[in-house]
N, C-alpha and C. Protein backbone atom coordinates (compact mmCIF):
# COMPACT_ATOMS: atom_id res chain seq x y z
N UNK A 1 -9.11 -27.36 -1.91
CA UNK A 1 -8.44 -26.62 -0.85
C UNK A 1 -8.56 -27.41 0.44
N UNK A 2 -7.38 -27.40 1.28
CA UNK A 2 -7.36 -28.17 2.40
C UNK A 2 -8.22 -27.39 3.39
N UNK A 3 -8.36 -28.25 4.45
CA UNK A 3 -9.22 -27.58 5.92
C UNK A 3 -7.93 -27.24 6.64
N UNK A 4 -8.54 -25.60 7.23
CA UNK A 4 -7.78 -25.27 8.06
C UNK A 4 -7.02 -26.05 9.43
N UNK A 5 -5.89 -26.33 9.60
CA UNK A 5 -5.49 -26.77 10.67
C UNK A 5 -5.46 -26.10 12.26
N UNK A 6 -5.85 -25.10 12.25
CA UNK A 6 -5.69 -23.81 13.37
C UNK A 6 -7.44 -23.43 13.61
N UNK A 7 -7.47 -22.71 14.59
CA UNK A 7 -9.04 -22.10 15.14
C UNK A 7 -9.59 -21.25 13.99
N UNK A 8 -10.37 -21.76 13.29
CA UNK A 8 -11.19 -20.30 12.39
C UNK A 8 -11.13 -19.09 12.97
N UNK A 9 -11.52 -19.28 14.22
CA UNK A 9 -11.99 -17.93 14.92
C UNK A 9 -10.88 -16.94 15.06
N UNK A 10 -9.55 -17.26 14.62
CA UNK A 10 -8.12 -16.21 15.31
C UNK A 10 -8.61 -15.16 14.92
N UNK A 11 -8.35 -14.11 15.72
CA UNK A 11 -8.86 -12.95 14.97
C UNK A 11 -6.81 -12.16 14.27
N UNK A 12 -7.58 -11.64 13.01
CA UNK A 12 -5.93 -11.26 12.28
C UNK A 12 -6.62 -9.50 12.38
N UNK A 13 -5.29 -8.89 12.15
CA UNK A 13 -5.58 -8.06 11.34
C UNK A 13 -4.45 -7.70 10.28
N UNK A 14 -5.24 -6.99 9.20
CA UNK A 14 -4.47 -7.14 7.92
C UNK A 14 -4.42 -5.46 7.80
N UNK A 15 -3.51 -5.26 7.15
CA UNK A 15 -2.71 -3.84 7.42
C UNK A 15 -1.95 -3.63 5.88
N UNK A 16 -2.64 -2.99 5.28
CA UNK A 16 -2.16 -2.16 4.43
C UNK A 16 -2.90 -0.87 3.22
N UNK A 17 -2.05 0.07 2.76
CA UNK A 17 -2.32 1.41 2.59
C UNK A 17 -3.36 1.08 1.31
N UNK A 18 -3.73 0.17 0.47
CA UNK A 18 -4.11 0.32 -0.55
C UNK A 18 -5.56 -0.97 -0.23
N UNK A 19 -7.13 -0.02 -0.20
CA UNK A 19 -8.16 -0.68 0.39
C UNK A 19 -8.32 -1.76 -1.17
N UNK A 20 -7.70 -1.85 -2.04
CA UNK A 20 -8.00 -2.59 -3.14
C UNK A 20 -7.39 -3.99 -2.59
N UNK A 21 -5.91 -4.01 -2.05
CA UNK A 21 -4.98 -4.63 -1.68
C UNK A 21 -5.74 -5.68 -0.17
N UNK A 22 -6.55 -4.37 0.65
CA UNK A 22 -6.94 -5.07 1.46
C UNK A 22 -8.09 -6.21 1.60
N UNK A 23 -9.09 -5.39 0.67
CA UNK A 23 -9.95 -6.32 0.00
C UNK A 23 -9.63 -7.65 -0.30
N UNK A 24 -8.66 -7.70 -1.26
CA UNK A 24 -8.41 -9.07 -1.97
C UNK A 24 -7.91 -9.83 -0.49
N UNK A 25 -6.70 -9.27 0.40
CA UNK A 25 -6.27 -9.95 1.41
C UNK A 25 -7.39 -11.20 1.96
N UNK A 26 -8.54 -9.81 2.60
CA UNK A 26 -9.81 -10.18 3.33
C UNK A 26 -10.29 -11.60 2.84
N UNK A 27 -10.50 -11.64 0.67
CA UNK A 27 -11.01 -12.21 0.40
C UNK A 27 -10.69 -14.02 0.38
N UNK A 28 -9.25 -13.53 0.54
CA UNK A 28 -8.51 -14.75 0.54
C UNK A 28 -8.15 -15.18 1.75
N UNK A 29 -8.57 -14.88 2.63
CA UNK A 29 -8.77 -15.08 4.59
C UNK A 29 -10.69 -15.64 4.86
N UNK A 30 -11.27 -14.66 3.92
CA UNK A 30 -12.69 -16.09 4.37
C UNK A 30 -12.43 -16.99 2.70
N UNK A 31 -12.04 -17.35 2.26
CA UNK A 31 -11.99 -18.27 1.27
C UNK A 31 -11.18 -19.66 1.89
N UNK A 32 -10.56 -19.16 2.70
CA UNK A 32 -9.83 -20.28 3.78
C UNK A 32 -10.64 -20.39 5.06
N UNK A 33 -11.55 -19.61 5.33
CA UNK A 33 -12.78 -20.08 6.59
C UNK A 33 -12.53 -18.98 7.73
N UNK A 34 -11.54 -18.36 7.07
CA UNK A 34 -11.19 -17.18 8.58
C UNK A 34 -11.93 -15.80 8.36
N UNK A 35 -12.54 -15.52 9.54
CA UNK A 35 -13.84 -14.28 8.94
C UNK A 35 -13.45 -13.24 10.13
N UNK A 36 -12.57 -13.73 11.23
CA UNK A 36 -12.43 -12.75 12.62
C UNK A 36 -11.60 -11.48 11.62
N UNK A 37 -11.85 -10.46 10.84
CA UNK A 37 -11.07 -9.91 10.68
C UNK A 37 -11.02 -8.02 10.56
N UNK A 38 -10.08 -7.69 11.29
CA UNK A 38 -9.60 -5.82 11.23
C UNK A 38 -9.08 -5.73 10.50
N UNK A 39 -9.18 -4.32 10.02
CA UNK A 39 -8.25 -3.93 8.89
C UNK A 39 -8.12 -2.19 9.38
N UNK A 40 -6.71 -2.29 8.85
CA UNK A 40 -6.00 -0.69 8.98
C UNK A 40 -5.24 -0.12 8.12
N UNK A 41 -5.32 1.03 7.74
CA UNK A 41 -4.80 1.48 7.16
C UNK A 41 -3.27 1.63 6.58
N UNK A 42 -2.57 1.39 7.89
CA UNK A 42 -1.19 1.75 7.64
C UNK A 42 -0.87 1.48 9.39
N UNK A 43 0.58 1.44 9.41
CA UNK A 43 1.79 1.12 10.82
C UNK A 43 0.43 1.69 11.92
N UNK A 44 0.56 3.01 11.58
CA UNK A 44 -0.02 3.78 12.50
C UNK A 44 -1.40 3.79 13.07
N UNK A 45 -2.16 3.25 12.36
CA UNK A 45 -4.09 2.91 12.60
C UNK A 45 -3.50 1.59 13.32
N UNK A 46 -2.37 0.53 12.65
CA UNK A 46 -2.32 -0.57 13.17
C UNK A 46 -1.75 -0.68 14.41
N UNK A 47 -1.21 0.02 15.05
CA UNK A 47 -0.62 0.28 16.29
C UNK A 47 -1.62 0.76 17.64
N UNK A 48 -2.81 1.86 16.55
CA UNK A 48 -3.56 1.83 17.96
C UNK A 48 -4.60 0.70 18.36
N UNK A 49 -4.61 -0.22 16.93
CA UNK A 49 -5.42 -1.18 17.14
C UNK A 49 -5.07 -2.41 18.38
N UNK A 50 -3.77 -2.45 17.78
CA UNK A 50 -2.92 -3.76 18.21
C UNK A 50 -3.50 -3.59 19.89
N UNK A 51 -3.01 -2.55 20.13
CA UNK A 51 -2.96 -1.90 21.89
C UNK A 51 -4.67 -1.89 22.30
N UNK A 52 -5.25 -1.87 21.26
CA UNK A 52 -6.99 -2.13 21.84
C UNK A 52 -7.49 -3.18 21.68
N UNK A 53 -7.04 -3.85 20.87
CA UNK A 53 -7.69 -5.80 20.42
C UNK A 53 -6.69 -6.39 20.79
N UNK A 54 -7.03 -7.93 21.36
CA UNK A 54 -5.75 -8.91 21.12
C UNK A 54 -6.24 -9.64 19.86
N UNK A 55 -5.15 -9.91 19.28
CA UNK A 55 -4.71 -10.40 17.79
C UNK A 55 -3.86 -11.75 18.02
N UNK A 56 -4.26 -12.61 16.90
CA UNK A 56 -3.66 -14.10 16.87
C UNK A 56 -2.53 -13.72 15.84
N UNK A 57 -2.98 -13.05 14.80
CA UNK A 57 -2.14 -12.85 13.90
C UNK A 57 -1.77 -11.27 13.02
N UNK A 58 -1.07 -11.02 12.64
CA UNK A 58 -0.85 -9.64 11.77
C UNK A 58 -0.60 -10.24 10.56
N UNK A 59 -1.12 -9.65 9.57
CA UNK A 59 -0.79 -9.27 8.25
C UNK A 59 -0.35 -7.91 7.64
N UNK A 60 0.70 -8.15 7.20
CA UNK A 60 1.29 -6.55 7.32
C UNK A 60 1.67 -6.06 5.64
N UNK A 61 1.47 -5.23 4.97
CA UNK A 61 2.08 -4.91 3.64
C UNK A 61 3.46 -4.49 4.27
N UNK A 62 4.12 -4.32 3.29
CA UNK A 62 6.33 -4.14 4.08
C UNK A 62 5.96 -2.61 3.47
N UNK A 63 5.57 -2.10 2.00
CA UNK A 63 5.63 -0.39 2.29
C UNK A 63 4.51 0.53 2.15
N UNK A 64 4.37 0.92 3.09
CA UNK A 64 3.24 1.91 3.49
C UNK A 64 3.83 3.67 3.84
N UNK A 65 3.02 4.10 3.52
CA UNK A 65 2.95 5.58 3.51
C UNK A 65 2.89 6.00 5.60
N UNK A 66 3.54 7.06 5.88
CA UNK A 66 3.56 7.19 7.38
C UNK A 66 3.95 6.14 8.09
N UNK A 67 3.90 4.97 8.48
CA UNK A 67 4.05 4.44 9.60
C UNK A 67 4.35 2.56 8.60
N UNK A 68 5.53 2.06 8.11
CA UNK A 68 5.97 1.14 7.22
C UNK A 68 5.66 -0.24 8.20
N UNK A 69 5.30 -1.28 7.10
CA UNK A 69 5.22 -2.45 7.93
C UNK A 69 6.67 -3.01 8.58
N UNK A 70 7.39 -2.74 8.40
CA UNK A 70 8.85 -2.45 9.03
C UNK A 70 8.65 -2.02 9.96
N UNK A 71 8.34 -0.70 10.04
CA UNK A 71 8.54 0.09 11.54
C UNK A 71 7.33 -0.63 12.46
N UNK A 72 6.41 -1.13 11.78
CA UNK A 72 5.01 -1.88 12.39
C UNK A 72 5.82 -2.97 13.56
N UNK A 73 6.58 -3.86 12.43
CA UNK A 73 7.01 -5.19 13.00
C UNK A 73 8.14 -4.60 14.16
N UNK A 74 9.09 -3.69 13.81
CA UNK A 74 9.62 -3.17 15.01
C UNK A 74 9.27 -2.97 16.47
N UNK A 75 7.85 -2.15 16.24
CA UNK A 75 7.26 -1.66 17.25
C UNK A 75 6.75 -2.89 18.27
N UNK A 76 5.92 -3.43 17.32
CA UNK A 76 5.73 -5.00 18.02
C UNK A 76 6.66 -5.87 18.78
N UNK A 77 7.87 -6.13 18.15
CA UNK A 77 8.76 -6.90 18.89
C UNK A 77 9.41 -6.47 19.69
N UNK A 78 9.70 -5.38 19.64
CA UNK A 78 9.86 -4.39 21.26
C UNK A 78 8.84 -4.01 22.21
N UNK A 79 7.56 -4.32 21.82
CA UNK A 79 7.33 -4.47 23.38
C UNK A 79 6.52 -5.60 23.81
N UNK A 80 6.67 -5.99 24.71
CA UNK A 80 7.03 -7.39 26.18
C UNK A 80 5.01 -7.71 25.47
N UNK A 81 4.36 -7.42 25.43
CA UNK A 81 3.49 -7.42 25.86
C UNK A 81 2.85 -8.06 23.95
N UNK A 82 3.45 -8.10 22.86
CA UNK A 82 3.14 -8.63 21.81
C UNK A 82 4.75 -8.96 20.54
N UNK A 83 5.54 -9.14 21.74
CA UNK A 83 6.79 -9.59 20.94
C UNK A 83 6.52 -10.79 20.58
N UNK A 84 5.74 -11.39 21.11
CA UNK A 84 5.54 -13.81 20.39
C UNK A 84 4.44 -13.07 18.93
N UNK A 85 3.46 -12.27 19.10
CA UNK A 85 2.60 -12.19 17.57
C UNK A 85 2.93 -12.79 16.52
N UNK A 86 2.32 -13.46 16.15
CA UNK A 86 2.82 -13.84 14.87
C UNK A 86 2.46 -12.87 13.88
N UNK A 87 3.67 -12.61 13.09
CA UNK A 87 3.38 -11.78 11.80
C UNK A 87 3.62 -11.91 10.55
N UNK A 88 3.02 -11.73 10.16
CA UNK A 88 3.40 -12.40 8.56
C UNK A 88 3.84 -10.90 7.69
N UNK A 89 4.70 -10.50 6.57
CA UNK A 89 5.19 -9.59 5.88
C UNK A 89 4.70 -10.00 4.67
N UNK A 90 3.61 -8.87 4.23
CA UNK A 90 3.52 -8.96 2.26
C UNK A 90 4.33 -8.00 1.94
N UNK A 91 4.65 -8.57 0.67
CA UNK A 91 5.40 -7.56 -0.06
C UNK A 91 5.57 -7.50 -1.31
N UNK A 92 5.61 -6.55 -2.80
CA UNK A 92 5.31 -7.08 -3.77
C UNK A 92 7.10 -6.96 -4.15
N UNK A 93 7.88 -6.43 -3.59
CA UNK A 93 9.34 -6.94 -3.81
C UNK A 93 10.22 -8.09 -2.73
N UNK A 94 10.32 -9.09 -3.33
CA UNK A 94 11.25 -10.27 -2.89
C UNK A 94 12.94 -9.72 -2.90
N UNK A 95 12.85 -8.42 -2.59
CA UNK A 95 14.47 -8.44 -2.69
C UNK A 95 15.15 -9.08 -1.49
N UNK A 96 16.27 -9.67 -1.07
CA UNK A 96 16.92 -10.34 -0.13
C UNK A 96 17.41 -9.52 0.95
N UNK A 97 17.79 -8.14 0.71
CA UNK A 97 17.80 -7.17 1.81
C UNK A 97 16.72 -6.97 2.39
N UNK A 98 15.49 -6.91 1.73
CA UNK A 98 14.27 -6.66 2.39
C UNK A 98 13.49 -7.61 3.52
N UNK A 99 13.99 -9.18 2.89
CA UNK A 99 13.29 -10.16 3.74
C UNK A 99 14.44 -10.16 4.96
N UNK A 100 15.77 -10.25 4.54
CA UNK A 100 16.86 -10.29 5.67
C UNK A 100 16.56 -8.96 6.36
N UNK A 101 15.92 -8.01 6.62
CA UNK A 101 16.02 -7.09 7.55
C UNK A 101 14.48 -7.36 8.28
N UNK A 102 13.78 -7.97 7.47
CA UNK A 102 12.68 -8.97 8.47
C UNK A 102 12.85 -9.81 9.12
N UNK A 103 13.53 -10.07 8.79
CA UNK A 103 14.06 -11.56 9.45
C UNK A 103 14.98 -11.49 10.95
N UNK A 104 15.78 -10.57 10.75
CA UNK A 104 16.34 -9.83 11.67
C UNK A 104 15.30 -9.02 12.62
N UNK A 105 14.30 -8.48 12.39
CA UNK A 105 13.39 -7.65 13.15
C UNK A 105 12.38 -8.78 13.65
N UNK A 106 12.58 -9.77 13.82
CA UNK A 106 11.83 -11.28 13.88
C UNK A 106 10.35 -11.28 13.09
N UNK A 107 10.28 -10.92 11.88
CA UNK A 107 9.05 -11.66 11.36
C UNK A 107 8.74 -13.29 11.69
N UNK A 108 7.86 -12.95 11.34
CA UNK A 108 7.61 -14.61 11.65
C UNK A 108 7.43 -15.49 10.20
N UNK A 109 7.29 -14.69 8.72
CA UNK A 109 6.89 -15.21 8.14
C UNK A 109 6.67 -14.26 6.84
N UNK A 110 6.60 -14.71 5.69
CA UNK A 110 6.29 -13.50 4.60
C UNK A 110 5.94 -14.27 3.55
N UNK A 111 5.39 -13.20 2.37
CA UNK A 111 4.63 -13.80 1.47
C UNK A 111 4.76 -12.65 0.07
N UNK A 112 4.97 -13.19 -0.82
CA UNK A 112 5.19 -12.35 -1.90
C UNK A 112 3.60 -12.28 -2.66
N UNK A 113 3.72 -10.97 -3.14
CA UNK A 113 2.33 -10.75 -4.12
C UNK A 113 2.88 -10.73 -5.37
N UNK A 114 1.99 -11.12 -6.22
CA UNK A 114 0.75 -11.97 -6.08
C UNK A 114 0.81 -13.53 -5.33
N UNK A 115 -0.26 -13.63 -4.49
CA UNK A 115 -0.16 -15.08 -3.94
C UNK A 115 -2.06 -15.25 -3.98
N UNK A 116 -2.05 -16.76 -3.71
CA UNK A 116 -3.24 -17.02 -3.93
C UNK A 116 -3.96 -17.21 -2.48
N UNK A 117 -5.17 -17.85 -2.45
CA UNK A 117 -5.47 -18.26 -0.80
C UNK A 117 -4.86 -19.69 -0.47
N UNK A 118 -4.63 -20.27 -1.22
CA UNK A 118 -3.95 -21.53 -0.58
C UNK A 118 -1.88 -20.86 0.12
N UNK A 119 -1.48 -20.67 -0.40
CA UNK A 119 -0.23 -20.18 -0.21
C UNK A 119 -0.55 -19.20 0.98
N UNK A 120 -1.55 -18.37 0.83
CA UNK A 120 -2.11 -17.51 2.40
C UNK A 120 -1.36 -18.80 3.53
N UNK A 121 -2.68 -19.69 3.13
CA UNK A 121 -3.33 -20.57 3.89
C UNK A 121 -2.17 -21.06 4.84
N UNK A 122 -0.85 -22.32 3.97
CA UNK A 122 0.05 -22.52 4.16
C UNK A 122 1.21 -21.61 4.75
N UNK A 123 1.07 -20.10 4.72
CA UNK A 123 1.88 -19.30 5.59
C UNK A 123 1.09 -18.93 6.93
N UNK A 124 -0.08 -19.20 6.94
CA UNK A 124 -0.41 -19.08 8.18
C UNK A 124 -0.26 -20.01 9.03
N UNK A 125 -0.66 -21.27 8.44
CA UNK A 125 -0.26 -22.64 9.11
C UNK A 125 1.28 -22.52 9.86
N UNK A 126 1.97 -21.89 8.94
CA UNK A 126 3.21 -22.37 9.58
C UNK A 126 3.45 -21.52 10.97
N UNK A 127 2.90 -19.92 11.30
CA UNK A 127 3.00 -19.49 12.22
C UNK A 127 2.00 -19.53 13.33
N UNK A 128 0.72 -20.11 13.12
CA UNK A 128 0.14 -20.06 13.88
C UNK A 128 0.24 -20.64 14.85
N UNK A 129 0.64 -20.49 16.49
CA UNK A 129 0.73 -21.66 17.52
C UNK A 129 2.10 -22.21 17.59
N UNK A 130 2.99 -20.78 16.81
CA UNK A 130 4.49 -21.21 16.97
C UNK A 130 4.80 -20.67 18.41
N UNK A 131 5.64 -20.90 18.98
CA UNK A 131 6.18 -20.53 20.16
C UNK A 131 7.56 -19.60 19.86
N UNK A 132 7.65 -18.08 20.38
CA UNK A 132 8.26 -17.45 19.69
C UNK A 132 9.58 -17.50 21.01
């Protein structure tokens, strides 16, 4: 496995409804050297977080129960104050409507499950320290 190119220290948080799902995330974020990390439940835990921590990065599941990583990434890019975030979209469906309406809502980036920590690794690389 390569060395991270970016600050270990970013702090992420990873966001989604299923703590099995989040686990593995976690595990594959210090397996790449990154340990700064929150975790939330869903849109809605992740929203009051966002507004109390600053964050380098989001990790978002795309469907969640109450508050969707959709409506997550929405919320974010509308307002002034965390529209550059980089965010990354998991999702365990690759359908083309789904990534094109991310894409459109400016993700920054997405990742299909199952993925490993290197493929993490390499989607973080690509957003981290992008200029949005």
């Amino acid at each position: 496995m390569s060395a991270v190119s970016f600050d270990p220290k970013i702090r992420i948080l990873v966001v989604d409804d299923s703590s099995t799902m989040r686990r593995i995330i976690c595990t594959a974020l210090k397996d790449i050297g990154l340990r700064n990390i929150v975790t939330a439940e869903d849109g809605d835990e992740a929203w009051e977080k966002i507004q109390r921590y600053d964050f380098d990065l989001i990790l978002s599941d795309h469907k969640m129960e109450r508050v969707s990583g959709e409506e997550l990434l929405r919320m974010v890019r509308e307002d002034e104050r965390y529209s550059c975030l980089p965010f990354i979209m998991i999702t365990a469906e690759a359908f083309r409507d789904n990534v094109m309406k991310a894409v459109q809502l400016g993700v920054s980036n997405y990742i299909v499950k199952p993925f490993n920590s290197e493929q993490l690794r390499v989607k973080i690389e690509k957003v981290i320290g992008t200029i949005c």
